[in-house]
Protein backbone atom coordinates (compact mmCIF):
# COMPACT_ATOMS: atom_id res chain seq x y z
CA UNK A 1 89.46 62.30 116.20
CA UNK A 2 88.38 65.87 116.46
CA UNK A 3 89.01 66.85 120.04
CA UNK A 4 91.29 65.93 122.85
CA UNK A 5 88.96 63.66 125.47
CA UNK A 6 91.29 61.98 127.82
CA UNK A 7 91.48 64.57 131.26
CA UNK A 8 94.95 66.15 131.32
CA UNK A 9 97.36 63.42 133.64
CA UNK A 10 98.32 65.01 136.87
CA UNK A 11 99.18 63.89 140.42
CA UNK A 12 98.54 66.25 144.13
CA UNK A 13 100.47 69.71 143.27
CA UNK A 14 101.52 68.86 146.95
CA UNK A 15 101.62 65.74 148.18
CA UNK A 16 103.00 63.82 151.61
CA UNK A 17 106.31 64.63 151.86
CA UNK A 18 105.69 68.63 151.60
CA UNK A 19 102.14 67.55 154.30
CA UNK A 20 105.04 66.12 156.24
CA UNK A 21 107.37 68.86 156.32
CA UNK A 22 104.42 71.28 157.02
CA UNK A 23 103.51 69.62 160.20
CA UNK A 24 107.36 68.60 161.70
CA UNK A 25 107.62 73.14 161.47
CA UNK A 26 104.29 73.69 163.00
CA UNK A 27 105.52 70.98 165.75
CA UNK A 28 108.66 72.86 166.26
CA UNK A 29 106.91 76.12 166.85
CA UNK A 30 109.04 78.27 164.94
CA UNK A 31 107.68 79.08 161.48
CA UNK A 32 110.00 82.26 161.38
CA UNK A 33 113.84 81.94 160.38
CA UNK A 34 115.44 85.53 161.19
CA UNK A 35 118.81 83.79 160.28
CA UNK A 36 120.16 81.09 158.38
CA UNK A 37 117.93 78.16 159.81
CA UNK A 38 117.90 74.32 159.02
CA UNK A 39 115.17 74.69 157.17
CA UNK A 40 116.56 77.65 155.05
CA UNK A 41 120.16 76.61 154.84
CA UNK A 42 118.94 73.34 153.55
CA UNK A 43 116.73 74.97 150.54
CA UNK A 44 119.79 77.29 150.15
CA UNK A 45 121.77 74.19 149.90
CA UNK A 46 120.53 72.55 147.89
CA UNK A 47 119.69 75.49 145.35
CA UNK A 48 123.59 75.25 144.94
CA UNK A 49 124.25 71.70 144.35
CA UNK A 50 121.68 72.42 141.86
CA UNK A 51 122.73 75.05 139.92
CA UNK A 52 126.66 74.39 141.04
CA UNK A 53 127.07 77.56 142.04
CA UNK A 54 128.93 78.65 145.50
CA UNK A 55 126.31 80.84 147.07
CA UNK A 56 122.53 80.76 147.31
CA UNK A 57 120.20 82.86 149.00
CA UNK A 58 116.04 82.60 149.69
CA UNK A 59 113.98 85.74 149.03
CA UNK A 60 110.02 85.58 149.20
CA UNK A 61 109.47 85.95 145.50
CA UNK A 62 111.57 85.75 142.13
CA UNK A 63 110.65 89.26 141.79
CA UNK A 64 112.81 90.11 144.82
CA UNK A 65 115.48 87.93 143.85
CA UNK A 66 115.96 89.60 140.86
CA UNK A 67 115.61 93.40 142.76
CA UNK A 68 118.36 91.83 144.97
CA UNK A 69 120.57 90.71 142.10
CA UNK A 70 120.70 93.79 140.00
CA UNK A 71 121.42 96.08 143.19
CA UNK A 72 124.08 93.52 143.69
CA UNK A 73 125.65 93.66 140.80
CA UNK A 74 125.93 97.75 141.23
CA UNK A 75 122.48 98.87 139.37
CA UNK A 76 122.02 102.61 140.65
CA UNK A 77 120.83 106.17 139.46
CA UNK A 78 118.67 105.13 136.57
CA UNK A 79 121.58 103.15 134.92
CA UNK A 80 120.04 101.01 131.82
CA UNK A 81 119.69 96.79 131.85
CA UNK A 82 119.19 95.44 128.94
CA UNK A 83 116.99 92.66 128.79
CA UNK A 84 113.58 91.12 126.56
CA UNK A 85 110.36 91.71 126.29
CA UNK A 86 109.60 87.77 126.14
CA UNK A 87 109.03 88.19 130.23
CA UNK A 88 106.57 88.21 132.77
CA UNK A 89 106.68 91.90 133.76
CA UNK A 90 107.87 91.64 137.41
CA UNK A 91 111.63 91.21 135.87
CA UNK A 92 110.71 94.54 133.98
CA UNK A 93 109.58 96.13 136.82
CA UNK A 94 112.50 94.67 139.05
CA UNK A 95 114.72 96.97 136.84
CA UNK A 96 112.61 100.11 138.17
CA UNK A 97 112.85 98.32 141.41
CA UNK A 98 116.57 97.83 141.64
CA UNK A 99 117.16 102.19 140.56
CA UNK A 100 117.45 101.22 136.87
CA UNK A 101 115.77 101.59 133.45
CA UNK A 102 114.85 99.14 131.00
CA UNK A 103 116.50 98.64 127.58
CA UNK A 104 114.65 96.36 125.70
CA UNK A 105 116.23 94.37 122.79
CA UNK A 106 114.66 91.73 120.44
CA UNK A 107 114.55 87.96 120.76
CA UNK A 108 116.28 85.22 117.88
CA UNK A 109 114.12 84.54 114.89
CA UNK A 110 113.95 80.86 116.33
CA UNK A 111 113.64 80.97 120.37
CA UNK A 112 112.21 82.49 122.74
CA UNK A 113 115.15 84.12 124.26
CA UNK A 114 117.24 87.69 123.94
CA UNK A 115 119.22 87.78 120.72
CA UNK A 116 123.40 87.82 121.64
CA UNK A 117 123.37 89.96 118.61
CA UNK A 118 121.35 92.90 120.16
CA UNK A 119 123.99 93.23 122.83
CA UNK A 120 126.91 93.99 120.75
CA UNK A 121 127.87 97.62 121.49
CA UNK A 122 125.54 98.34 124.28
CA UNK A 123 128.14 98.25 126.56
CA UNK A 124 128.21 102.26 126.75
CA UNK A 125 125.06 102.71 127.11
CA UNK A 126 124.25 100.10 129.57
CA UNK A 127 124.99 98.51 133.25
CA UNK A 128 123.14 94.72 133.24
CA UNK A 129 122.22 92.26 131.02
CA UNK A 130 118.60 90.63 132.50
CA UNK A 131 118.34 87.13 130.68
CA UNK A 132 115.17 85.55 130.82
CA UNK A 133 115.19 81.58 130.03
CA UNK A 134 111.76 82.11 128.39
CA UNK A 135 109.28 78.86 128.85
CA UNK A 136 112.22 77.07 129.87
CA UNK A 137 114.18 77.16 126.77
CA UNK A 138 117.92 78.07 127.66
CA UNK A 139 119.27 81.19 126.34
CA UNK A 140 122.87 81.36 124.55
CA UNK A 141 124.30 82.30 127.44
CA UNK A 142 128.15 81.62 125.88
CA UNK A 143 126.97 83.80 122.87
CA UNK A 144 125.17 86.51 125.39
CA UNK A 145 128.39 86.36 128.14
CA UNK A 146 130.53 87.00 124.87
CA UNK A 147 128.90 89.66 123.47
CA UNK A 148 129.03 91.76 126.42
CA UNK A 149 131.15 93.01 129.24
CA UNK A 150 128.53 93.90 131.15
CA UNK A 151 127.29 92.29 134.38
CA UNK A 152 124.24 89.50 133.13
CA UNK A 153 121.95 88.54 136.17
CA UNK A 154 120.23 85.18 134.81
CA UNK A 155 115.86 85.20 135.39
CA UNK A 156 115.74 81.02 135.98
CA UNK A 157 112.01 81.23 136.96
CA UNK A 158 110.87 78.94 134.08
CA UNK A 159 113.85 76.94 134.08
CA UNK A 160 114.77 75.02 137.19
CA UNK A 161 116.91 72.26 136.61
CA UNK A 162 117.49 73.50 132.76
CA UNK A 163 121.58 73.22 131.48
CA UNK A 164 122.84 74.95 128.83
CA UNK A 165 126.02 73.37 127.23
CA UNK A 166 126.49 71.12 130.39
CA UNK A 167 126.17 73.85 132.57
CA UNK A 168 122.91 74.72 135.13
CA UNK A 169 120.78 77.66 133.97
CA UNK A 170 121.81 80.50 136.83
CA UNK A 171 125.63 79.58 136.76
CA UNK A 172 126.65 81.34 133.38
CA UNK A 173 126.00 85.07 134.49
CA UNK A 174 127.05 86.72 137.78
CA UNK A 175 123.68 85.80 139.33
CA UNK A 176 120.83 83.68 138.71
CA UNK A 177 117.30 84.02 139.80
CA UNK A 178 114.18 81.27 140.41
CA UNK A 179 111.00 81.69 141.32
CA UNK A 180 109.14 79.23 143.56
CA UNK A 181 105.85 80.96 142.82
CA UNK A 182 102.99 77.70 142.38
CA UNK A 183 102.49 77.27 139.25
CA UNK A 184 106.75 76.84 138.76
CA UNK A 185 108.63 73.79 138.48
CA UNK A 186 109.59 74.01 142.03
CA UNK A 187 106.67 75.77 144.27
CA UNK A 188 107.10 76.55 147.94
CA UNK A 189 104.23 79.06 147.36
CA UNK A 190 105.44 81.95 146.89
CA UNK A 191 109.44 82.13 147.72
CA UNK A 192 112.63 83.20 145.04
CA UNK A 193 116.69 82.12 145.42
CA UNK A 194 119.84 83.69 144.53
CA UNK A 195 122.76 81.51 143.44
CA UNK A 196 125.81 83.36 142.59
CA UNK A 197 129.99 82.18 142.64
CA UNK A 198 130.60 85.80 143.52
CA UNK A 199 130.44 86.37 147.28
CA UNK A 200 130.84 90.26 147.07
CA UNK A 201 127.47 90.13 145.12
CA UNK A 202 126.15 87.31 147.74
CA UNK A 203 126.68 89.87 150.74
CA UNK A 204 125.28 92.61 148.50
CA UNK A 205 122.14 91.12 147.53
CA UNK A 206 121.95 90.25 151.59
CA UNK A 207 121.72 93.64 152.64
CA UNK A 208 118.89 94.26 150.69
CA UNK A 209 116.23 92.57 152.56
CA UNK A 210 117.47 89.88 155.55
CA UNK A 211 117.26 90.59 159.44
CA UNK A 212 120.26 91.66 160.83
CA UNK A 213 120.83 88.64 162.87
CA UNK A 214 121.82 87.42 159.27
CA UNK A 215 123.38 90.41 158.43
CA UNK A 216 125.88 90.16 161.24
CA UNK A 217 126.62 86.24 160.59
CA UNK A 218 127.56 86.59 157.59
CA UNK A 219 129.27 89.88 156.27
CA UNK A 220 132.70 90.01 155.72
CA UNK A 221 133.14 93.14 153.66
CA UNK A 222 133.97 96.19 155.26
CA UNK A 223 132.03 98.78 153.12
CA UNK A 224 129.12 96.17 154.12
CA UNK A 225 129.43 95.98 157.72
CA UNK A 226 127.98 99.46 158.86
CA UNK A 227 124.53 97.72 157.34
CA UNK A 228 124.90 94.92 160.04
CA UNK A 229 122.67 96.45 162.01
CA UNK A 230 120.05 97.63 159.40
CA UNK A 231 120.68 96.33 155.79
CA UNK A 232 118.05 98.12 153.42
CA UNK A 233 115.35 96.35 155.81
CA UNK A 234 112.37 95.40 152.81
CA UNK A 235 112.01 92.44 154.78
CA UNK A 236 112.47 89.81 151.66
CA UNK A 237 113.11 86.88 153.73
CA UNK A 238 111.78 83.50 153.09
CA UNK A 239 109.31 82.20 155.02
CA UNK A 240 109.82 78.92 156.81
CA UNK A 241 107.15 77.00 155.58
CA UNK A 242 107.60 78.07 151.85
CA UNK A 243 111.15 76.61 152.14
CA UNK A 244 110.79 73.42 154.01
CA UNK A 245 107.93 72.88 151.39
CA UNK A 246 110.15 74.10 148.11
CA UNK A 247 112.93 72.33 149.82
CA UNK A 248 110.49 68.83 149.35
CA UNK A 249 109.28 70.08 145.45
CA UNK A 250 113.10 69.76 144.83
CA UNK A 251 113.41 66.34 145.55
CA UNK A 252 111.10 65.33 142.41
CA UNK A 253 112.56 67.52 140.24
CA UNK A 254 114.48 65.12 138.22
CA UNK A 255 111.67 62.66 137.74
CA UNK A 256 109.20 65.43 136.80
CA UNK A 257 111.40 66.75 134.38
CA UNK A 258 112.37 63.36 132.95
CA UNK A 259 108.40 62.55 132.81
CA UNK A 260 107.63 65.43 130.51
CA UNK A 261 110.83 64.77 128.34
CA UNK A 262 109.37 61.92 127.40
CA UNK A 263 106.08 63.12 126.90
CA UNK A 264 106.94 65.93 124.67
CA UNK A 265 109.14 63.12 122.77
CA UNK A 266 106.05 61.14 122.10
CA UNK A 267 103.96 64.30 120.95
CA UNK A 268 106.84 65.23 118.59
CA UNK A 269 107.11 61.49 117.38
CA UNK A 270 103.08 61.82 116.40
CA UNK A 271 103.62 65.18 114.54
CA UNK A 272 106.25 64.13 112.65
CA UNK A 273 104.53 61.44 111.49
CA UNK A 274 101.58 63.44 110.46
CA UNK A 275 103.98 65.88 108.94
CA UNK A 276 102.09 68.57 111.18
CA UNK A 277 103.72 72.25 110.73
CA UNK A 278 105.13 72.72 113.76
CA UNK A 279 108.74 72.99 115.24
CA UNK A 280 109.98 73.42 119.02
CA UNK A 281 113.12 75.61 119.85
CA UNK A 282 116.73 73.53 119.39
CA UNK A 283 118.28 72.44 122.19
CA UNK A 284 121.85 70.60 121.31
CA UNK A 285 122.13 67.37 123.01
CA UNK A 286 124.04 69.06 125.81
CA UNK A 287 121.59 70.78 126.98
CA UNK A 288 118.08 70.42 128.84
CA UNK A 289 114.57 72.29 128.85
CA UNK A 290 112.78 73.42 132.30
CA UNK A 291 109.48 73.11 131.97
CA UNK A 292 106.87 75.41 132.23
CA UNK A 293 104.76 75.68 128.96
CA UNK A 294 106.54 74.47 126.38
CA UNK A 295 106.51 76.69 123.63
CA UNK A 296 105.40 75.05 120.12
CA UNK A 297 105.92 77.36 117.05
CA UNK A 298 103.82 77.42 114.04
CA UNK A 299 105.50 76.81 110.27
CA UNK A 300 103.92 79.08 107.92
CA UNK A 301 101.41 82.18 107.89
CA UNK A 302 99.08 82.11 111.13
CA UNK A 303 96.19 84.40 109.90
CA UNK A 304 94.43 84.88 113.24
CA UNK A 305 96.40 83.67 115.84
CA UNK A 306 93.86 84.44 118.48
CA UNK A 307 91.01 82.54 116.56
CA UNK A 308 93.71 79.19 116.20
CA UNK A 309 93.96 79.40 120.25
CA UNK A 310 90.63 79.73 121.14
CA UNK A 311 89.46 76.67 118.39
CA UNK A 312 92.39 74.58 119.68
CA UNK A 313 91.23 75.16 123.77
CA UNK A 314 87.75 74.47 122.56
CA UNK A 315 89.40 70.79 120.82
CA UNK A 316 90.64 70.11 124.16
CA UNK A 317 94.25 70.98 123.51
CA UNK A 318 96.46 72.30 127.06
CA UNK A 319 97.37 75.27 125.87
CA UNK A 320 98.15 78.13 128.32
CA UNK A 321 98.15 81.77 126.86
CA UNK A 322 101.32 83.80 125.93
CA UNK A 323 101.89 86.57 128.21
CA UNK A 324 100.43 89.78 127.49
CA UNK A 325 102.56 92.56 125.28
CA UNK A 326 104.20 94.15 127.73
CA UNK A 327 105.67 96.62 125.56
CA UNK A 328 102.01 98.22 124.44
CA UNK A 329 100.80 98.38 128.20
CA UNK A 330 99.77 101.73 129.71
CA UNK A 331 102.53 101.21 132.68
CA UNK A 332 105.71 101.14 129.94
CA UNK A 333 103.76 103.52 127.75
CA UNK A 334 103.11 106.47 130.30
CA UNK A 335 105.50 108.07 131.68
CA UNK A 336 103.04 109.67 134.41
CA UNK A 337 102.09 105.74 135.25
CA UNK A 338 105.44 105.18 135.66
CA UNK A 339 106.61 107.95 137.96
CA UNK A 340 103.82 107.23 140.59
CA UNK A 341 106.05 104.53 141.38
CA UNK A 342 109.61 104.95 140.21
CA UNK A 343 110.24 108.92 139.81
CA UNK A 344 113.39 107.95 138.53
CA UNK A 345 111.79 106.70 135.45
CA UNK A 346 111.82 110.30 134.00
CA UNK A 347 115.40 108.81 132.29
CA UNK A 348 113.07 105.80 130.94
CA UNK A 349 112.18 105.90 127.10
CA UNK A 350 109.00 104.08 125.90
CA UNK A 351 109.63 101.57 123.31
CA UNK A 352 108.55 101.51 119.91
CA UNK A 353 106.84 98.02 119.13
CA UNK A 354 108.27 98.72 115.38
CA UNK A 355 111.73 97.93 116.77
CA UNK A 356 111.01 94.03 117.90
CA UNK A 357 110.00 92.13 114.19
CA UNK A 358 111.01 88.91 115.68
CA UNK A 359 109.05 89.36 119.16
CA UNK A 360 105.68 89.83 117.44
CA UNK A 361 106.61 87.16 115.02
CA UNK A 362 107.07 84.84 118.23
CA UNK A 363 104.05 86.51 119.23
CA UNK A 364 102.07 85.72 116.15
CA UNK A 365 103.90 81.72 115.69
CA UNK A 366 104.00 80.58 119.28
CA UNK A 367 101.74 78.62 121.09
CA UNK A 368 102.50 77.24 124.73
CA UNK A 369 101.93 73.81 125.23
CA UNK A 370 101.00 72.25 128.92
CA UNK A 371 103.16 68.79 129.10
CA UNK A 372 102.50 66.42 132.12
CA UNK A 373 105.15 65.97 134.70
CA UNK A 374 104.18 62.06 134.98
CA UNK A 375 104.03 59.61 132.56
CA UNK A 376 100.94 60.09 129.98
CA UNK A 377 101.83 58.37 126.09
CA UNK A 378 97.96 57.48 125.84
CA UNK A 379 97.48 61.42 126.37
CA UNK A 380 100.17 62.74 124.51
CA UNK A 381 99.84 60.74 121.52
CA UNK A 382 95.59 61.73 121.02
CA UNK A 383 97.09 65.27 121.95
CA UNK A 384 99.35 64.96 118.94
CA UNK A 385 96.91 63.33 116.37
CA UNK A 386 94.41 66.24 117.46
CA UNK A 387 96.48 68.87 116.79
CA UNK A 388 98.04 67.72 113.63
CA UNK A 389 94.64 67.36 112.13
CA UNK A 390 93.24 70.91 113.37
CA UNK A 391 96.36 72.32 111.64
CA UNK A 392 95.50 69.87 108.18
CA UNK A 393 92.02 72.08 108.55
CA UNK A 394 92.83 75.20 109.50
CA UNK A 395 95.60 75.17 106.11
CA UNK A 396 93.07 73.69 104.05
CA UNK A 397 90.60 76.70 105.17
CA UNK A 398 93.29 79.46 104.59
């Protein structure tokens, strides 16, 4: 078998309980919550029960949920977050957002995720920690939360429903983020939640973006309360429809998630059997992966690593493409660029790609693997034999 033929196993993105939930809002005739509505409050809701955490809060993108969460947790003046470069560049740019500056530090030699390591001692020279859960691998969050005193907002938008250690992803740090963008684990959309345990940084992050009908509900703090009638006003509310739809995607979670655990079981089983080169990122049996391209690393020297993807696409294989290298892009290069935006950026120091050896290894080792959310062993296991056996060439070639 030299190529993957059975179609990739899906079901409706959407299907009749979100159609449902659609239709009972346009019947109401109120698609706008100002406040805390049913509709919002019971998103919110259960985005805590989730992620056990005491407080959550809907925002119309992750991006803004992360912008929220760093001015919560005191970002101001071009003060530095450290965070890595294994992102999607709206938590970069969130930083500029939120008044700060980026510090970028490496990732582990074997996951995806910021190195504790590269923490020790920034503590000086920085504010925030910004921890992506990269492909839905949990970061060390014990190791990270050790190695710093610092404030670490958690970026949960490839991880819903992850746990690290027994705990949810989003409950280690002072704040966690998700994004309910479509192609997440949870979609209303577009949409983003908060969850915090902190209700100081709750109110905060409220200020930043809710309507004042909110605003005056629900502050309590009195440095807080002269923004009852404003807050910051960008206007990051939820919309209705993106909740009560989000609010439906949350209900499968579990079986989702427990659909692609066993499917990535089964493609591991065939790999291992063809003793195939390849590894995926520990997990101990505590904890649990979102899902959201599983990333699948390469054992050995990967000549061309654009070449491999493009011949393994062409075999069929569901592989999505890493990110592009944020680091080498004109916007974290160029000053000027930057400063159109964010003039505060002037205190912003481009870095030097020399300084992240395990990044571009990731870069060069990593491939992200597409895993069905419903059950698919037929699938999985030709996925597995077709892989193994383009990796027997491609060794044999080198």
């Amino acid at each position: 078998m030299t190529s993957v033929t059975l179609p990739f196993p899906r079901t409706a993105k959407y299907g009749q309980p979100e159609r449902d939930a659609v239709l009972r809002l346009l019947d109401s005739g109120h698609l706008s919550e100002t406040g805390r509505g049913p509709t919002t409050a019971s998103l919110e809701n259960a985005f805590a029960e989730l992620t056990e955490s005491r407080h959550a809060l809907s925002f119309n993108s992750g991006t803004a949920s992360i912008h929220a969460a760093l001015h919560a947790v005191g970002i101001r003046d071009g003060e530095t977050v450290a965070l890595s470069p294994m992102t999607w560049i709206s938590a970069v740019t969130a930083v500029f957002q939120a008044g700060g500056v980026p510090h970028f530090c490496d990732i582990e030699p074997d996951t995806p995720n910021l190195d504790p390591a590269a923490l020790v001692g920034l503590d000086n020279s920085c504010s925030a920690v910004l921890v992506t859960h990269a492909w839905g691998v949990p970061a060390r969050m014990d190791l990270i939360v050790e190695a710093t005193g610092m404030p670490v907002v958690e970026d949960c938008s490839h991880a819903h429903g992850a746990r690290y250690r027994g705990r949810p992803v989003g409950s280690w740090g002072t704040a966690g983020c998700f994004s309910l963008q479509e192609s997440k684990a949870v979609s209303g959309g577009e949409g983003g939640v908060l969850v915090t345990s902190d209700r100081r940084v709750y109110e905060s992050a409220l200020t930043l973006g809710h309507h004042p009908s909110r605003l005056a509900a629900e502050l309590t703090h009195a440095d807080l309360l002269p923004l009852v009638q404003t807050g910051a006003a960008y206007k990051f509310r939820m919309p209705a429809l993106s909740a009560g739809i989000a609010r439906e995607q949350l209900r499968g979670l579990a079986a989702r998630s427990e659909a692609a655990e066993q499917n990535l079981a089964i493609l591991a089983q065939v790999l291992r059997h063809h003793d195939a080169p390849v590894s995926f990122p520990a997990l101990d049996e505590c904890s649990s992966r979102g899902w959201y391209g599983t990333p699948l690393i390469i054992v050995g020297p990967v000549g061309d690593s654009a070449a491999l993807f493009d011949l393994a696409v062409a075999r069929g294989l569901p592989l999505r493409r890493m990110y592009p290298d944020w680091l080498r892009t004109p916007l974290l290069q160029e000053r000027d660029l930057l400063q159109r935006f964010w003039p505060h950026a002037r205190a912003y120091s481009p870095p030097s790609p020399s300084e992240f050896p395990n990044y571009y290894q990731a870069r060069r080792q990593t491939f992200l693997l597409k895993v069905p959310h419903v059950p698919a062993a037929d699938y999985m296991e030709q996925v597995g034999t077709v892989m193994a056996r383009l990796l027997d060439e491609v060794t044999h070639l080198s």
